[in-house]
PDB file of N, CA and C in Angstrom:
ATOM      1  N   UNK A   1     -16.792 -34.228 -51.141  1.00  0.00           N
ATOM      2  CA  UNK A   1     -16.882 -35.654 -51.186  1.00  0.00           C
ATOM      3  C   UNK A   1     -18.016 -36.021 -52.131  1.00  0.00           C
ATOM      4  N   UNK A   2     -17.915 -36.875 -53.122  1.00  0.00           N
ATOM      5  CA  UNK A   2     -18.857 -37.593 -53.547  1.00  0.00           C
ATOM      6  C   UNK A   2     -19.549 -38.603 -53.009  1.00  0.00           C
ATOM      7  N   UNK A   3     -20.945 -38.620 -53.370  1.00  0.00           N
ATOM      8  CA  UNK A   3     -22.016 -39.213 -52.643  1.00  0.00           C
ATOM      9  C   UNK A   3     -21.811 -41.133 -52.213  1.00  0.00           C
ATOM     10  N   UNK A   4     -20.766 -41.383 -53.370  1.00  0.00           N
ATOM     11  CA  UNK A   4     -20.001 -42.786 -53.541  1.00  0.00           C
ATOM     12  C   UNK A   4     -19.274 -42.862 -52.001  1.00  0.00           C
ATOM     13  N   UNK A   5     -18.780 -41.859 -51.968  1.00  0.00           N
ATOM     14  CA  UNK A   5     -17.515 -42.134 -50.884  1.00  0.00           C
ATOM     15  C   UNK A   5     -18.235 -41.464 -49.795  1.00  0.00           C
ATOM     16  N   UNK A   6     -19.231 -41.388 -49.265  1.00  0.00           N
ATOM     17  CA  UNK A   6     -19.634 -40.542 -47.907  1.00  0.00           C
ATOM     18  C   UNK A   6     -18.922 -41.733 -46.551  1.00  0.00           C
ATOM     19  N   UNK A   7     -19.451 -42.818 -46.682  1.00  0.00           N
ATOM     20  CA  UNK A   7     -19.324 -43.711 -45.121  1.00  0.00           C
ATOM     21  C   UNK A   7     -17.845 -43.686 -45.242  1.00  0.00           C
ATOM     22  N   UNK A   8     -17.286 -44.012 -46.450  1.00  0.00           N
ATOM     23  CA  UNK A   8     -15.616 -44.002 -46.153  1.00  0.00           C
ATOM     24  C   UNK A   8     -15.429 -42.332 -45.680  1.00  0.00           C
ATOM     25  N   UNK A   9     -15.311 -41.379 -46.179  1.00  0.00           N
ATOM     26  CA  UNK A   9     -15.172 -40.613 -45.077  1.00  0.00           C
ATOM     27  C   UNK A   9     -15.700 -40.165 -44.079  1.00  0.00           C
ATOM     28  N   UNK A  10     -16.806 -40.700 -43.698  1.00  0.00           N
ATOM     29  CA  UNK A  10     -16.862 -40.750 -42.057  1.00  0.00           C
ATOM     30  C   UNK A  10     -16.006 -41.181 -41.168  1.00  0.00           C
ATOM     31  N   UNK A  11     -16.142 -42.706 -41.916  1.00  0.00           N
ATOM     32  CA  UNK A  11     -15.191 -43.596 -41.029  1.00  0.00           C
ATOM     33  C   UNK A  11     -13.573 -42.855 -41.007  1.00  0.00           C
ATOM     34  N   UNK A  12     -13.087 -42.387 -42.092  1.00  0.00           N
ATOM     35  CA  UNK A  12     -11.512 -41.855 -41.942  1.00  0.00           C
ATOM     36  C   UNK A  12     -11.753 -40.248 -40.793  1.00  0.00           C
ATOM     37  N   UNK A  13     -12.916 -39.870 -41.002  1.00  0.00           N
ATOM     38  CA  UNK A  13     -13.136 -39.134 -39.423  1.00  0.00           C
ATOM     39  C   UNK A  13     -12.602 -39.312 -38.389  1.00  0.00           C
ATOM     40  N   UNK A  14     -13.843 -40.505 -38.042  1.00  0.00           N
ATOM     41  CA  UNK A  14     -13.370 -41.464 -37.324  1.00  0.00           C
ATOM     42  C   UNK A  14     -12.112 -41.988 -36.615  1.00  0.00           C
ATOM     43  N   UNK A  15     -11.729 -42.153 -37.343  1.00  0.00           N
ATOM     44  CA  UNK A  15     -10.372 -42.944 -36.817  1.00  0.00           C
ATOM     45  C   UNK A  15      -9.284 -41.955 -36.813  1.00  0.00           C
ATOM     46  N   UNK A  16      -9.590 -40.596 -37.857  1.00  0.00           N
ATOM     47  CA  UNK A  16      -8.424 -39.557 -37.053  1.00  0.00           C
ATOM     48  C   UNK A  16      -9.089 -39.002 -36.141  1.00  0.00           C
ATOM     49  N   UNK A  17      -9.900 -39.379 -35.029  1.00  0.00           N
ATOM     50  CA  UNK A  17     -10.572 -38.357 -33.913  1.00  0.00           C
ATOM     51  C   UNK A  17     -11.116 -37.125 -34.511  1.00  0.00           C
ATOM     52  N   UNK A  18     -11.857 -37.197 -35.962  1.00  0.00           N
ATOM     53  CA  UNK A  18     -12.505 -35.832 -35.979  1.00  0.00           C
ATOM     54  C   UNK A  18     -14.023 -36.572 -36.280  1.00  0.00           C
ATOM     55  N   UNK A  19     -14.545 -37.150 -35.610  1.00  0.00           N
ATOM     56  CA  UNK A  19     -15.827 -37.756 -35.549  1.00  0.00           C
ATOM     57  C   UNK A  19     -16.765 -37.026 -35.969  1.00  0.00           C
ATOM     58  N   UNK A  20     -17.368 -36.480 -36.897  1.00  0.00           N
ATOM     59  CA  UNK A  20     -18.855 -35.570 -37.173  1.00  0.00           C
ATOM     60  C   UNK A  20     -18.522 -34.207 -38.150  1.00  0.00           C
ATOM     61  N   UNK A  21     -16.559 -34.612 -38.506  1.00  0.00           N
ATOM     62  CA  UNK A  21     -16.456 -33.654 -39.327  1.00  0.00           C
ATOM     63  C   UNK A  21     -17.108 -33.133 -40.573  1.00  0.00           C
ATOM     64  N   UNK A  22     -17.451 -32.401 -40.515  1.00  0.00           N
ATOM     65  CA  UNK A  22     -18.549 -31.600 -41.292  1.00  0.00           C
ATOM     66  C   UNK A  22     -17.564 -31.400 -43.233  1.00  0.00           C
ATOM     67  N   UNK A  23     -18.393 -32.136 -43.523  1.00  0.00           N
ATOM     68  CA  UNK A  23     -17.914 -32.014 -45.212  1.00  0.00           C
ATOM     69  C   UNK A  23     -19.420 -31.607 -46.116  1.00  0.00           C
ATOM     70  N   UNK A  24     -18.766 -31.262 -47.285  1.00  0.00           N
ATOM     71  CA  UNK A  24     -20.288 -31.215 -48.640  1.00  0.00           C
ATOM     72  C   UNK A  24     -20.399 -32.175 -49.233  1.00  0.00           C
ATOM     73  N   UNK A  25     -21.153 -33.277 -49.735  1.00  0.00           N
ATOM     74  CA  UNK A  25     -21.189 -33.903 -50.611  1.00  0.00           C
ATOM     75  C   UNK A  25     -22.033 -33.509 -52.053  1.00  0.00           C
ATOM     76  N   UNK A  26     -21.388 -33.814 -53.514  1.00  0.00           N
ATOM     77  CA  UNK A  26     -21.543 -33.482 -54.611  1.00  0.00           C
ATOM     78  C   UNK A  26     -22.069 -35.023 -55.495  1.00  0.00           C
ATOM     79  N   UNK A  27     -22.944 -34.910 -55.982  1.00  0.00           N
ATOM     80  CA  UNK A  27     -22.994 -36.084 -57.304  1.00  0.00           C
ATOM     81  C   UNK A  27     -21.279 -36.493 -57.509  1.00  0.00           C
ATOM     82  N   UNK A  28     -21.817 -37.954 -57.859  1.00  0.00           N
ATOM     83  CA  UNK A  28     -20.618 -38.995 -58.216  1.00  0.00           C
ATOM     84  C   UNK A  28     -20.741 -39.433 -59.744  1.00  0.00           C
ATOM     85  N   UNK A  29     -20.289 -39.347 -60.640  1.00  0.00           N
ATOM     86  CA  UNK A  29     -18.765 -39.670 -60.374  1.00  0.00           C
ATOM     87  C   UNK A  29     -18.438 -37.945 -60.910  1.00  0.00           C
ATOM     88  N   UNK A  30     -16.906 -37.299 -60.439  1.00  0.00           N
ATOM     89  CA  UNK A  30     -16.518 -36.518 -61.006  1.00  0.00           C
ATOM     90  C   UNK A  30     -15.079 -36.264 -61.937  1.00  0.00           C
ATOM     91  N   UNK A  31     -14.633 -37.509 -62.113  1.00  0.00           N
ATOM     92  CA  UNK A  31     -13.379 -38.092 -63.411  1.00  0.00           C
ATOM     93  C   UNK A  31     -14.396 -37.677 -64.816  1.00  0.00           C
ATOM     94  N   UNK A  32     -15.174 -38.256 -64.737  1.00  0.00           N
ATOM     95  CA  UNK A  32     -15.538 -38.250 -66.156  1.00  0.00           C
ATOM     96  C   UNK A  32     -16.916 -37.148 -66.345  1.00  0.00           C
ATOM     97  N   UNK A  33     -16.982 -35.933 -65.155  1.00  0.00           N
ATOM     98  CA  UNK A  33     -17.578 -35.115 -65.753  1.00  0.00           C
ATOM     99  C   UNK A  33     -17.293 -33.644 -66.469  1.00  0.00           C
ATOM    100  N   UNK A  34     -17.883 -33.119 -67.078  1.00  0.00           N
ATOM    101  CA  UNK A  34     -17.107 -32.278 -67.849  1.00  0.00           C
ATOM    102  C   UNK A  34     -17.096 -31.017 -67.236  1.00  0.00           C
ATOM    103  N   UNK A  35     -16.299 -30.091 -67.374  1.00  0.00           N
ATOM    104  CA  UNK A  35     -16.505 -29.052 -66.427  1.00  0.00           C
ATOM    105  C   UNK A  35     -17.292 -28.061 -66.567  1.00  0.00           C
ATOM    106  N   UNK A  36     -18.254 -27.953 -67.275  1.00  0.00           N
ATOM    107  CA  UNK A  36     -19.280 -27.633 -67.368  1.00  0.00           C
ATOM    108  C   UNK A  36     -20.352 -27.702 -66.133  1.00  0.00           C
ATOM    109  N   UNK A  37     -19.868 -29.738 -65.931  1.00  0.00           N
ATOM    110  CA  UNK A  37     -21.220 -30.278 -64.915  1.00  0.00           C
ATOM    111  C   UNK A  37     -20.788 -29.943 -63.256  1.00  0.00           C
ATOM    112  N   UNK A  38     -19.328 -29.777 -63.256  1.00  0.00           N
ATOM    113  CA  UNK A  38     -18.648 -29.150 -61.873  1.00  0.00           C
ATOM    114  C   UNK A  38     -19.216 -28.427 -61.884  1.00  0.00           C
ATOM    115  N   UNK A  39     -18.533 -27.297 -62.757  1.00  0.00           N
ATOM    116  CA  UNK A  39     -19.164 -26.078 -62.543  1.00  0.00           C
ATOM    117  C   UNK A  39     -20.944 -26.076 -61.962  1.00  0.00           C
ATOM    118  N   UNK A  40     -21.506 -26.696 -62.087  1.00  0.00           N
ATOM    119  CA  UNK A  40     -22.558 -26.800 -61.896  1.00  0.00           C
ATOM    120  C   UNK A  40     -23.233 -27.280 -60.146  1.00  0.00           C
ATOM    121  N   UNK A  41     -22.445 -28.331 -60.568  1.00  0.00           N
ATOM    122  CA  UNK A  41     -21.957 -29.072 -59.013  1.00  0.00           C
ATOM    123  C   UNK A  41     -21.578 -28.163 -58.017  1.00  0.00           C
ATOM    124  N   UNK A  42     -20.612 -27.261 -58.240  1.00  0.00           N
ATOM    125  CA  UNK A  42     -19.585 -26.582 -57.247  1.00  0.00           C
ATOM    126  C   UNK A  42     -20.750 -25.124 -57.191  1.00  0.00           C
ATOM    127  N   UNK A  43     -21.656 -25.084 -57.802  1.00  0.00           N
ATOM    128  CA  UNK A  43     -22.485 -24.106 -57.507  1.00  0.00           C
ATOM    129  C   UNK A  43     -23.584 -24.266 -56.581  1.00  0.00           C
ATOM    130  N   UNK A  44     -23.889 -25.511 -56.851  1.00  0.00           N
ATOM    131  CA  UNK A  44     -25.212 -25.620 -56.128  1.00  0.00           C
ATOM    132  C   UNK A  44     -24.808 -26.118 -54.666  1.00  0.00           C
ATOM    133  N   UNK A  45     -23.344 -26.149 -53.941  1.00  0.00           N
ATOM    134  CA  UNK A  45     -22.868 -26.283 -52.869  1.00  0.00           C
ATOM    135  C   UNK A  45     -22.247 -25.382 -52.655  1.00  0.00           C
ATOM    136  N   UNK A  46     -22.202 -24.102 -52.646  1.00  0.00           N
ATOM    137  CA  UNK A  46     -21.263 -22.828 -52.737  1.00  0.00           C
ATOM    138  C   UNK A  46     -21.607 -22.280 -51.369  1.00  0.00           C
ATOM    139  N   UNK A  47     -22.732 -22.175 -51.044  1.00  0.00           N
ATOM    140  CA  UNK A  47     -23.234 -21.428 -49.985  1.00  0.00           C
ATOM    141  C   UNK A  47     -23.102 -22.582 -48.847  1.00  0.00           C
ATOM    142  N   UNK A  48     -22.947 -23.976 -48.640  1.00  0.00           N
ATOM    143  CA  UNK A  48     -22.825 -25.141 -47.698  1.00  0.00           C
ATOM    144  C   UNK A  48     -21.348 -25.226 -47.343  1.00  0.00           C
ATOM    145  N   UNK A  49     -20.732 -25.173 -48.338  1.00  0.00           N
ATOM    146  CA  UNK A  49     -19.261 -24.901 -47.860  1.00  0.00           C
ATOM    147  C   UNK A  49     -18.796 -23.480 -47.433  1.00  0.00           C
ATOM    148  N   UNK A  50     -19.058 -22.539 -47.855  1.00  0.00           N
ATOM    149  CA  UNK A  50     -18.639 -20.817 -47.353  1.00  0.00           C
ATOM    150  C   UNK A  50     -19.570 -21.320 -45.985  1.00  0.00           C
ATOM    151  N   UNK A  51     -20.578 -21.869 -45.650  1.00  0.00           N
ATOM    152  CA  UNK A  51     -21.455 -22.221 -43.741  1.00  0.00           C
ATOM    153  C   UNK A  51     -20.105 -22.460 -43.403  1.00  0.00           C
ATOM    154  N   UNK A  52     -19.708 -23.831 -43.725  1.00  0.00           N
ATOM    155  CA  UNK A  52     -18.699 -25.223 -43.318  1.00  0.00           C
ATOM    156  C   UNK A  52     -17.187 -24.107 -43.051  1.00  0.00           C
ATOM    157  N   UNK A  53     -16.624 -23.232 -44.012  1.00  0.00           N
ATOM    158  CA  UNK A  53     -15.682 -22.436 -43.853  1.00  0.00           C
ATOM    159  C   UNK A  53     -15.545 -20.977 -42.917  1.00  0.00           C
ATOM    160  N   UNK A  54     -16.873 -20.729 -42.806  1.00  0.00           N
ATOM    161  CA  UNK A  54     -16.919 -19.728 -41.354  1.00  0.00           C
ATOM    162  C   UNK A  54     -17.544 -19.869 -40.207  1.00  0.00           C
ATOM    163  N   UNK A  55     -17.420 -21.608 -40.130  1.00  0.00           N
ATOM    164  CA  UNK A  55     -17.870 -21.663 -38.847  1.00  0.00           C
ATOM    165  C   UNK A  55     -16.726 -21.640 -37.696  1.00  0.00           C
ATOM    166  N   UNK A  56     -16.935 -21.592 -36.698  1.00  0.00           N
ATOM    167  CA  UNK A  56     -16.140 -21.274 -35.336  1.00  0.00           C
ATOM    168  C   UNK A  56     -15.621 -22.766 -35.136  1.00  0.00           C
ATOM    169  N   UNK A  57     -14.671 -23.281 -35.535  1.00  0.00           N
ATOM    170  CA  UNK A  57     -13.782 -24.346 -34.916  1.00  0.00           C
ATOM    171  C   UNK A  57     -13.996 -24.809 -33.293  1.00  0.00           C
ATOM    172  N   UNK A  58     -14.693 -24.157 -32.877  1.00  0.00           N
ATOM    173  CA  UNK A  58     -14.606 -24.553 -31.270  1.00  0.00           C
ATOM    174  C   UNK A  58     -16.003 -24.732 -31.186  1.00  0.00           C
ATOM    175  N   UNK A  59     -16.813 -24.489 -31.739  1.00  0.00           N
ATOM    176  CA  UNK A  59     -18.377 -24.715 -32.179  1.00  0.00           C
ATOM    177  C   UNK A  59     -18.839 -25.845 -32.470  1.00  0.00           C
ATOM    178  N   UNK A  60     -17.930 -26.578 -33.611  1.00  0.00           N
ATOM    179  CA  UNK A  60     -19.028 -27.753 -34.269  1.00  0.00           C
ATOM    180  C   UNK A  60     -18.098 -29.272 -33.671  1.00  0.00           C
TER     181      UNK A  60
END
C-alpha cells in the first residue's frame, strides 16, 4: 500500500471483518516511478513483508 492510501485500506479492513490486517506501506506515488525507484522501494520492505508472510494466521 502506498502511504496515500493507508486509512482507505484500513477502513476496507474494516468493513471486510479483517480489522488490523497487517499490510507494508511504500512511498507514493508508484505510476510514475521508474523501476529503478521500486526496485528500491520493494527493497527496503523485503524483510516487513517475508515477517507479514510467515506469520501464523491464527496469531495476528
Amino acid at each position: 500500500m502506498t502511504e496515500n492510501f493507508v486509512s482507505a485500506a484500513e477502513l476496507m479492513g474494516q468493513v471486510l471483518g479483517a480489522d488490523g490486517y497487517p499490510f507494508v506501506v511504500i512511498e507514493h506515488p508508484i505510476a510514475s516511478a521508474t523501476p529503478e525507484q521500486l526496485a528500491v522501494r520493494a527493497a527496503a520492505v523485503a524483510s516487513e513483508i517475508a515477517h507479514h508472510l510467515c506469520q501464523d494466521a491464527s496469531v495476528t
